[in-house]
Every structure is written in structure tokens, then in C-alpha cells.
Protein backbone atom coordinates (compact mmCIF):
# COMPACT_ATOMS: atom_id res chain seq x y z
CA UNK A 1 -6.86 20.24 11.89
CA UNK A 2 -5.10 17.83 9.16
CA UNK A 3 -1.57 18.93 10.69
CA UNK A 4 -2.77 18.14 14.24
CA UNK A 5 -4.22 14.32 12.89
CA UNK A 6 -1.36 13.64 11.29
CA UNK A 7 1.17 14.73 13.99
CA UNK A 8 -1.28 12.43 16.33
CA UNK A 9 -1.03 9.73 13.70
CA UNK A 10 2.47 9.79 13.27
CA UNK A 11 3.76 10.15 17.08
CA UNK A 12 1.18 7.96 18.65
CA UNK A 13 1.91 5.20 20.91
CA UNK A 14 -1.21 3.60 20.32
CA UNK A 15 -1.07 0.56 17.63
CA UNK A 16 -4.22 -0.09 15.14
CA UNK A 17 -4.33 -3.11 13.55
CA UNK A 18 -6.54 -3.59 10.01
CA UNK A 19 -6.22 -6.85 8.28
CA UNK A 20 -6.20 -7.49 4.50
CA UNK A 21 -6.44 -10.59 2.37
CA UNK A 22 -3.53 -11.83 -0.06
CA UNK A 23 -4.57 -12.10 -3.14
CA UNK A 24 -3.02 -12.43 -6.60
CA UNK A 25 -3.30 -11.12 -10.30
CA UNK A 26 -2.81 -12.43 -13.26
CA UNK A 27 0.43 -11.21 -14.11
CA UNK A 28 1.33 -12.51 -11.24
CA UNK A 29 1.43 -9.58 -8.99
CA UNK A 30 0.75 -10.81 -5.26
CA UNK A 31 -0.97 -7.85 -2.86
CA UNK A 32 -3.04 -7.53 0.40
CA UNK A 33 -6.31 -6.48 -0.73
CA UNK A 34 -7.72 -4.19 1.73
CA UNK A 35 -10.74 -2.38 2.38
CA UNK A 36 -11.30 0.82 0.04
CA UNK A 37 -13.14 2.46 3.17
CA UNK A 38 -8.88 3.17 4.37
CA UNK A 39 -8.00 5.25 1.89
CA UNK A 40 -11.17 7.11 1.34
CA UNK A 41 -11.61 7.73 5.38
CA UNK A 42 -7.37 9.31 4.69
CA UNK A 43 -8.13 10.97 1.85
CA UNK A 44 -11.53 12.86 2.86
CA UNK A 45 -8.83 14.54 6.05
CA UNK A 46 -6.54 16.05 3.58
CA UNK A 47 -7.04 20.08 3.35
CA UNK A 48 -6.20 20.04 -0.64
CA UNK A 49 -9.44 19.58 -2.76
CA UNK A 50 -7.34 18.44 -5.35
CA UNK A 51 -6.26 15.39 -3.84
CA UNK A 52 -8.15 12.32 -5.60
CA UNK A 53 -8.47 8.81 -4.88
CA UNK A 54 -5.69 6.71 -6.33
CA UNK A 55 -6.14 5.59 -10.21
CA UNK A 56 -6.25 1.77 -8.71
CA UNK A 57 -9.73 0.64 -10.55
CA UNK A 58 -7.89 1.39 -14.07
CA UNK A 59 -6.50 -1.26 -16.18
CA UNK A 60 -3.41 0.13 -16.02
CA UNK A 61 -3.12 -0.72 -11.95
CA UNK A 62 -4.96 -4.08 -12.75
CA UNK A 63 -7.85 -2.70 -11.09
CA UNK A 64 -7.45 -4.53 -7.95
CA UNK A 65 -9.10 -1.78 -5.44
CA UNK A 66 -6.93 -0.33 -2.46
CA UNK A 67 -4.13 -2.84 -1.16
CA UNK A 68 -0.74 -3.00 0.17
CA UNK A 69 1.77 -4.27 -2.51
CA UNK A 70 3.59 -7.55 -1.26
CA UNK A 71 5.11 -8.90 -4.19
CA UNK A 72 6.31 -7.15 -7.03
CA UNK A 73 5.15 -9.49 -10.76
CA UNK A 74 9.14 -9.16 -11.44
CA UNK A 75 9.97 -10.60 -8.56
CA UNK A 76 7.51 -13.34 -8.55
CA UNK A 77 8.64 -14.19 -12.25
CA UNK A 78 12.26 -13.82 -11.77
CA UNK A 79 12.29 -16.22 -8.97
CA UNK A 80 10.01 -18.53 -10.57
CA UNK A 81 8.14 -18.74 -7.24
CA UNK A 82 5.40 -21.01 -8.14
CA UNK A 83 2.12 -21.43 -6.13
CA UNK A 84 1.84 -18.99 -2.82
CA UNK A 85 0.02 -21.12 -0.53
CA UNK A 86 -1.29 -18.27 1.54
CA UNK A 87 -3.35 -16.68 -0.94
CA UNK A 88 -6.72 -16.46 1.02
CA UNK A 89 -5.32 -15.82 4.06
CA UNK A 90 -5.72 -12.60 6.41
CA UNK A 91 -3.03 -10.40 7.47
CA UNK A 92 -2.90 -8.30 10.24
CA UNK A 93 -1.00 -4.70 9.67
CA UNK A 94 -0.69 -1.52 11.87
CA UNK A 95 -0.69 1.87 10.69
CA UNK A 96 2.47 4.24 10.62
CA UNK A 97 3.43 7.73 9.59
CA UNK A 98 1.39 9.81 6.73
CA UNK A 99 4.12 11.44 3.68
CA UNK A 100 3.60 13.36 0.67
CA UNK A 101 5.88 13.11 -2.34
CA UNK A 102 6.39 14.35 -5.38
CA UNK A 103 6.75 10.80 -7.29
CA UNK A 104 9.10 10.38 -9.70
CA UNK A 105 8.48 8.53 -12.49
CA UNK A 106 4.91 9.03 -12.65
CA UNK A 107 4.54 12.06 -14.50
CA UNK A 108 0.90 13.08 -14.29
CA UNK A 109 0.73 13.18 -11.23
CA UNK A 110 3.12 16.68 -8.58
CA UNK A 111 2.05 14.39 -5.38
CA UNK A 112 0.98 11.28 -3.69
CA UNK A 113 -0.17 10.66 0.12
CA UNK A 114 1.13 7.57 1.36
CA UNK A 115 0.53 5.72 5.20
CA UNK A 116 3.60 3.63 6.03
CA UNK A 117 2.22 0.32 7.66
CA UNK A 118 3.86 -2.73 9.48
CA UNK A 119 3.30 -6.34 9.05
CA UNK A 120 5.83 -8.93 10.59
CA UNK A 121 3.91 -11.55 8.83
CA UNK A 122 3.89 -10.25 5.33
CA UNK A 123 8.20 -9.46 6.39
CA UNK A 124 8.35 -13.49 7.00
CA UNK A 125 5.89 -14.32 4.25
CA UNK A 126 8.34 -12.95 1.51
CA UNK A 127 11.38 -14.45 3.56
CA UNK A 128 9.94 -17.51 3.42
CA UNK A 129 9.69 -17.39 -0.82
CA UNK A 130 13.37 -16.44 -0.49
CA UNK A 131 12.77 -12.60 -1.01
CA UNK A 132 13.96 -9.52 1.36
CA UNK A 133 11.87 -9.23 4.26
CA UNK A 134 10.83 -5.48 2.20
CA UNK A 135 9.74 -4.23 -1.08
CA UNK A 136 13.13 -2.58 -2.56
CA UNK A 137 14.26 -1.78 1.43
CA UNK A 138 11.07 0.13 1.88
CA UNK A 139 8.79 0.05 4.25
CA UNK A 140 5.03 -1.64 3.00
CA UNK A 141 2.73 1.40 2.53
CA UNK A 142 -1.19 2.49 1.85
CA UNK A 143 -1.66 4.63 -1.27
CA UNK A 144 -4.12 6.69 -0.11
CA UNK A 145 -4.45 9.89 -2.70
CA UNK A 146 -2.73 12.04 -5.46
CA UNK A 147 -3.06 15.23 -7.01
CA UNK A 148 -2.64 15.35 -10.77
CA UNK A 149 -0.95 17.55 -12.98
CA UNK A 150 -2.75 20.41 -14.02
């Protein structure tokens, strides 16, 4: 059943579009804050029990709740970017294709689900601060579950 919904997902024709709200932490870290109902609704279709929600409510991941990243707090800082006047504002995304990785870097955890999404706005939004139209030449994406080591 998951294999068929994510073959669906990832060779449909049909576009959804979600929208978000930009928002910004304190360190400076600059994200479309989405609902948490996405990821839960992804994760409860994945076949592995194992597969948890993403630590995002931690201090660690500032505790901001599901989002898409837009601005990275180095980038912000190195660029000395200043006020974002579109804080507040919605975006509209679409959905893409569903992976699974083994991350590296992030050592307790052997796998994380991801949904690639689209967002010509958010590509002009960090053009417009002077930034590539996407985060380190990837495409934005939806953290959406992991499975920890054991």
C-alpha cells in the first residue's frame, strides 16, 4: 500500500498546493512554519513502526513545530541581511517526491523521510536578499519522520 502511495505521489500530474507562514527565530533562522497535521498525515503511511515524528519541539531544533527551512541562521548572519519584510506572510508550496536517507551527520538517527516541495516564491524571496534561489542547490523539503538508532 505505502509503495503504491508513494509511486502515486511521486509520478502524479496532479499539483497540491499547502501554504505556510514565514516566520523567524531568534538566532535568526528564517522558516515556513507549516501545519504539523503534514507530517503526521506522511508519517502515519509509512509501513516501519519505528519511524517517529521528527525531534522538531526540542531545544535543540528551536522547537519551532514542522516547517520548511528557508534561510539557513549562517546565511542570514553572514550576509548581515537585516529585517525580512515578509515575515507574516503566506506561502504557497506544492508537494514533490517522498526519499529516505540514511543522514549523515546526524548520528542517532539510520534514516529520515523527507517530501521534496516547490515554491517559486520562497526561490525569489531568497533572490531578492541576494541568496541562491535554493538551500545549498537543494531542493526545499518537508521533514516528515526518522527512525533512531537502536
Amino acid at each position: 500500500m505505502f509503495k503504491e502511495l508513494l509511486a502515486h505521489l511521486n509520478e502524479s500530474k496532479k499539483e497540491v498546493f499547502l501554504v505556510g507562514t514565514l516566520k523567524k527565530t531568534v538566532d535568526n533562522f528564517i522558516y515556513l512554519d507549516i501545519s504539523n497535521d503534514i507530517i503526521e498525515g506522511l508519517r502515519s503511511m509509512l509501513p516501519d513502526e519505528d519511524a517517529e515524528k521528527p525531534p522538531y519541539d526540542n531545544k535543540e531544533n528551536r522547537g519551532i513545530g514542522a516547517h520548511i527551512s528557508v534561510i539557513y541562521t549562517d546565511e542570514y548572519n553572514d550576509k548581515d541581511l537585516g529585517t525580512i519584510k515578509e515575515l507574516g506572510k503566506e506561502y504557497k508550496f506544492t508537494t514533490g517526491k517522498v526519499h529516505s536517507v540514511n543522514p549523515e551527520g546526524w548520528d542517532e538517527v539510520n534514516r529520515v523521510w523527507f517530501m521534496d516541495i516547490a515554491s517559486p516564491d520562497l526561490e525569489k524571496l531568497r533572490q531578492k536578499y541576494g541568496l541562491s534561489k535554493l538551500l545549498n542547490g537543494h531542493a526545499f523539503h518537508i521533514s516528515f519522520a526518522v527512525k533512531k538508532e537502536k
